[in-house]
N, C-alpha and C. Protein backbone atom coordinates (compact mmCIF):
# COMPACT_ATOMS: atom_id res chain seq x y z
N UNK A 1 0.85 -1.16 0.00
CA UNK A 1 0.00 0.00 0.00
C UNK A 1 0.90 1.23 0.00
N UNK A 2 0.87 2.36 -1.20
CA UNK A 2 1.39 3.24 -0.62
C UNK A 2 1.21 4.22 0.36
N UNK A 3 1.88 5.50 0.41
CA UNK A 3 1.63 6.14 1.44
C UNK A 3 0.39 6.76 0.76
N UNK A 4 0.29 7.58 -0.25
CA UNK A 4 -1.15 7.91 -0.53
C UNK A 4 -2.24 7.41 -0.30
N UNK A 5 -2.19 5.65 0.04
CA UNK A 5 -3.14 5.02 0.40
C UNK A 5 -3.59 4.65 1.51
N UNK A 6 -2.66 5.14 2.28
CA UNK A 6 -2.48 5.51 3.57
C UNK A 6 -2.95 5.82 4.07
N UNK A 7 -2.52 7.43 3.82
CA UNK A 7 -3.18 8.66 4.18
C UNK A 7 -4.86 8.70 3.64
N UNK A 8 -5.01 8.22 2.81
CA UNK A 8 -6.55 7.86 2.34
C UNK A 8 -7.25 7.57 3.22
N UNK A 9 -6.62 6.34 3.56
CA UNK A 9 -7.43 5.39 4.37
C UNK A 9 -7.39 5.75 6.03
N UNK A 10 -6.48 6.49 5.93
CA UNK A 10 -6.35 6.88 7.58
C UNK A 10 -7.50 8.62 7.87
N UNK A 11 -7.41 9.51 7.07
CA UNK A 11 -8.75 10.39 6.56
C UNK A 11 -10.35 9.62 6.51
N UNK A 12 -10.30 8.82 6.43
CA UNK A 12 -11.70 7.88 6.03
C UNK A 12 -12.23 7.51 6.97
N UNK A 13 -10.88 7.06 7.99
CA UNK A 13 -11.54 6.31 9.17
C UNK A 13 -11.57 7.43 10.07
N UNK A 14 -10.72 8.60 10.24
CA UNK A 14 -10.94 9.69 11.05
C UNK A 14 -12.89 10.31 10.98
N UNK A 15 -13.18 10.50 9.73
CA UNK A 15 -14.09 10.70 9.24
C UNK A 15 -15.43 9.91 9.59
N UNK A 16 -14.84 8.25 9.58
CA UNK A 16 -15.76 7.55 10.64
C UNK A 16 -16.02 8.16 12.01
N UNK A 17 -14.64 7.94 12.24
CA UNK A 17 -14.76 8.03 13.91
C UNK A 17 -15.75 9.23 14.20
N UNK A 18 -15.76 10.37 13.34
CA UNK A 18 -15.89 11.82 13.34
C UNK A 18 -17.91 11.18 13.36
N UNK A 19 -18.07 10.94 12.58
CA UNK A 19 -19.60 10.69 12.47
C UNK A 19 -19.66 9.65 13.59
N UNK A 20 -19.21 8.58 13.93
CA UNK A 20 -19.49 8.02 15.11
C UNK A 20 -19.89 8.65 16.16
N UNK A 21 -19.10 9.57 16.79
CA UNK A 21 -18.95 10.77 18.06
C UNK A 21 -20.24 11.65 18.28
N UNK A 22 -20.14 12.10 16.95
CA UNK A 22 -21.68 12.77 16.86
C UNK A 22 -22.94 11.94 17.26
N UNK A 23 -23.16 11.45 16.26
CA UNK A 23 -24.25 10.15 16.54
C UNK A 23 -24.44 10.08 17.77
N UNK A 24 -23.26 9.11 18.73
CA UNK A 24 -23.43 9.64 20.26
C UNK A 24 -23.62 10.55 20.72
N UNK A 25 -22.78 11.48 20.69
CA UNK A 25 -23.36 12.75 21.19
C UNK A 25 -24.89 13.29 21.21
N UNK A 26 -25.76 13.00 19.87
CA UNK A 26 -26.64 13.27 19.95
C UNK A 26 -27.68 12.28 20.63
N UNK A 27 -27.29 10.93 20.63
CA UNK A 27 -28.09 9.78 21.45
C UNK A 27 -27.77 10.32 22.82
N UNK A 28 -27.00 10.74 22.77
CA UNK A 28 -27.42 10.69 24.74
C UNK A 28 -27.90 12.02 24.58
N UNK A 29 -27.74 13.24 23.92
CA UNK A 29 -28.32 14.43 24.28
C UNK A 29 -30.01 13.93 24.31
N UNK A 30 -30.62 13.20 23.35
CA UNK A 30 -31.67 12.78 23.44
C UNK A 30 -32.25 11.83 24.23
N UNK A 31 -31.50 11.08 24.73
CA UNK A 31 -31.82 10.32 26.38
C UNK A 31 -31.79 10.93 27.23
N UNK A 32 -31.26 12.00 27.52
CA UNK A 32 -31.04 12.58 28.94
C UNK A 32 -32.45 13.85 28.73
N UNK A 33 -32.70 14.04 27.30
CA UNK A 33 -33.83 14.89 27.26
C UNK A 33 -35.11 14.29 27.70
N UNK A 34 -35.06 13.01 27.15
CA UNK A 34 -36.05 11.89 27.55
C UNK A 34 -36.30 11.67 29.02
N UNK A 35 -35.58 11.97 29.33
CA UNK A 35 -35.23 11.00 31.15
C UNK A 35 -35.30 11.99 31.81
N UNK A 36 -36.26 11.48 32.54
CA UNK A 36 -36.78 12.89 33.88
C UNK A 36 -35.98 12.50 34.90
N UNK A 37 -35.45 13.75 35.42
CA UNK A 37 -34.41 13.89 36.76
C UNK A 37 -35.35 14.44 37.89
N UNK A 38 -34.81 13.69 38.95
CA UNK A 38 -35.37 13.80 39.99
C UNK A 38 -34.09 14.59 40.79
N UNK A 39 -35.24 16.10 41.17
CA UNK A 39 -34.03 17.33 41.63
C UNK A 39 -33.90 16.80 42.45
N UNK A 40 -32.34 17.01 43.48
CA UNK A 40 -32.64 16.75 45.02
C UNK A 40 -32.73 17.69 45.54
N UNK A 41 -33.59 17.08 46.94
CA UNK A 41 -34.06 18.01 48.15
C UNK A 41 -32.78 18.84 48.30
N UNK A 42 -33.27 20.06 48.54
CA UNK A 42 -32.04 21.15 48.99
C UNK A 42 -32.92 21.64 50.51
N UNK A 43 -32.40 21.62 51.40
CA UNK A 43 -33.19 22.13 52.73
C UNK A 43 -32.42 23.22 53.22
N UNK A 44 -32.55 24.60 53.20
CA UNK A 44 -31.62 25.78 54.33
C UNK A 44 -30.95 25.00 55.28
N UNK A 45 -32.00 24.21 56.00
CA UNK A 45 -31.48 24.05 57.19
C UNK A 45 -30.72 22.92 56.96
N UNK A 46 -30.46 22.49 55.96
CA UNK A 46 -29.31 21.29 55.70
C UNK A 46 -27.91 21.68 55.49
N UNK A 47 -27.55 23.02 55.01
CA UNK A 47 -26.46 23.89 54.52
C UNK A 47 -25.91 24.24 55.64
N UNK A 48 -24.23 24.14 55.85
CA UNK A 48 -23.86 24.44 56.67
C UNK A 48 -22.62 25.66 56.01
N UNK A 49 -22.49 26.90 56.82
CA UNK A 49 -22.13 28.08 56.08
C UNK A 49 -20.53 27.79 56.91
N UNK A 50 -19.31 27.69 55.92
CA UNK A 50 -17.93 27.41 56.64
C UNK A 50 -17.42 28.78 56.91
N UNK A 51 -17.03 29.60 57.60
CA UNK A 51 -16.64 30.89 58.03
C UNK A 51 -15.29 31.12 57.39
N UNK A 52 -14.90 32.04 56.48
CA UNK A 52 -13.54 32.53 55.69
C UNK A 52 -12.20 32.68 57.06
N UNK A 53 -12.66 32.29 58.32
CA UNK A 53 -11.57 33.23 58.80
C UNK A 53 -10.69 31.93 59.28
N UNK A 54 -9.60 32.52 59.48
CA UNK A 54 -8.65 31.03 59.53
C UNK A 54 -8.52 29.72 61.40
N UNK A 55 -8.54 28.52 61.12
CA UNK A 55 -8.73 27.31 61.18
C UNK A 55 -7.87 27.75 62.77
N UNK A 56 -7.99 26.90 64.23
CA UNK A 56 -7.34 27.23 65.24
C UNK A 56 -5.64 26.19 64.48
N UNK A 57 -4.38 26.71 64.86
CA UNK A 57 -3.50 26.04 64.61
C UNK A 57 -3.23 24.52 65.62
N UNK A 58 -3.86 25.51 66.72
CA UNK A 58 -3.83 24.21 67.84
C UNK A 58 -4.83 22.65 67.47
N UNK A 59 -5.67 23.19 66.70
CA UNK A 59 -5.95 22.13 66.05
C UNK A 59 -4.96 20.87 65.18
N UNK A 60 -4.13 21.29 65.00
CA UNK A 60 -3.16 20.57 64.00
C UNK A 60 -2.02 19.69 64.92
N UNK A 61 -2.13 20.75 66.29
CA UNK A 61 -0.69 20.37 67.13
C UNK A 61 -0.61 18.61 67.07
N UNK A 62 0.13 18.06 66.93
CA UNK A 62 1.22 16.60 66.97
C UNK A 62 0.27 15.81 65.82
N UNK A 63 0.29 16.42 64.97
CA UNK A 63 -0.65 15.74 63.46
C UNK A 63 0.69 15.40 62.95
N UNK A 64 0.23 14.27 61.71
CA UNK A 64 1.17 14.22 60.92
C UNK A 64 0.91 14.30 59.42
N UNK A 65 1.85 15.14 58.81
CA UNK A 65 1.33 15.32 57.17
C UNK A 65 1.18 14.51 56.61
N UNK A 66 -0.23 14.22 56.06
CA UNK A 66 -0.68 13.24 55.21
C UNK A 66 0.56 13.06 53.93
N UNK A 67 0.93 11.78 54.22
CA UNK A 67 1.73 11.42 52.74
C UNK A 67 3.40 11.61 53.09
N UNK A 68 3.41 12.45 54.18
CA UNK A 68 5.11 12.83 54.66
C UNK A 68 5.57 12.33 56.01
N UNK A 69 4.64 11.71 56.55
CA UNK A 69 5.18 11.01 57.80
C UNK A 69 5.80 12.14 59.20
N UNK A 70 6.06 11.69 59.90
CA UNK A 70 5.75 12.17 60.96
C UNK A 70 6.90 13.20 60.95
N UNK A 71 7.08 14.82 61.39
CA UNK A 71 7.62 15.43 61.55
C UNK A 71 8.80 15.36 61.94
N UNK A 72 9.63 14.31 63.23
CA UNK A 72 10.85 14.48 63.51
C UNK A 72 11.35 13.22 62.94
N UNK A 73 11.21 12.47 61.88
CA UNK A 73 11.37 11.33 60.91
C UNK A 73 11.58 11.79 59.52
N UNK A 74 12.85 11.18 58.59
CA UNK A 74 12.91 11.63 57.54
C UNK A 74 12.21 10.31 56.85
N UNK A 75 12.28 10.89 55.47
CA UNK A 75 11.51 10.11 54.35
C UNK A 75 12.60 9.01 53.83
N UNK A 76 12.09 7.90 53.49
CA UNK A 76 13.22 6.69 53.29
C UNK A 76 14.31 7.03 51.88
């Protein structure tokens, strides 16, 4: 096969693939249009509001960093 036939044939199937994608794309855009969603409950009083201001440090005291092991220990 030459390369012209190649490149032919490799354009052709891109071109598949290309109409394949779509096709899907549009099957599920049309299933999901089909298919009734059930919203979920949102309740105020379920929301909990996290405050911007910063975290007590003493909270953290003799933790160890996730993934780095314990502070007065080096890494292998």
């Amino acid at each position: 096969m030459s390369l012209q036939d190649e490149l032919t044939d490799v354009k052709r199937r891109l071109d598949d693939l290309a109409r394949t994608v779509e096709r899907l794309e549009r099957s599920l855009t049309q299933s999901r249009e089909d298919t009734p969603r059930a919203q979920p409950a949102r309740s105020p009083e379920g929301l909990v509001t996290i405050p911007d201001t910063p975290y007590d440090s003493s909270l953290w005291t003799d933790s160890d960093d996730e993934g780095l092991g314990a502070r007065d220990r080096h890494a292998p």
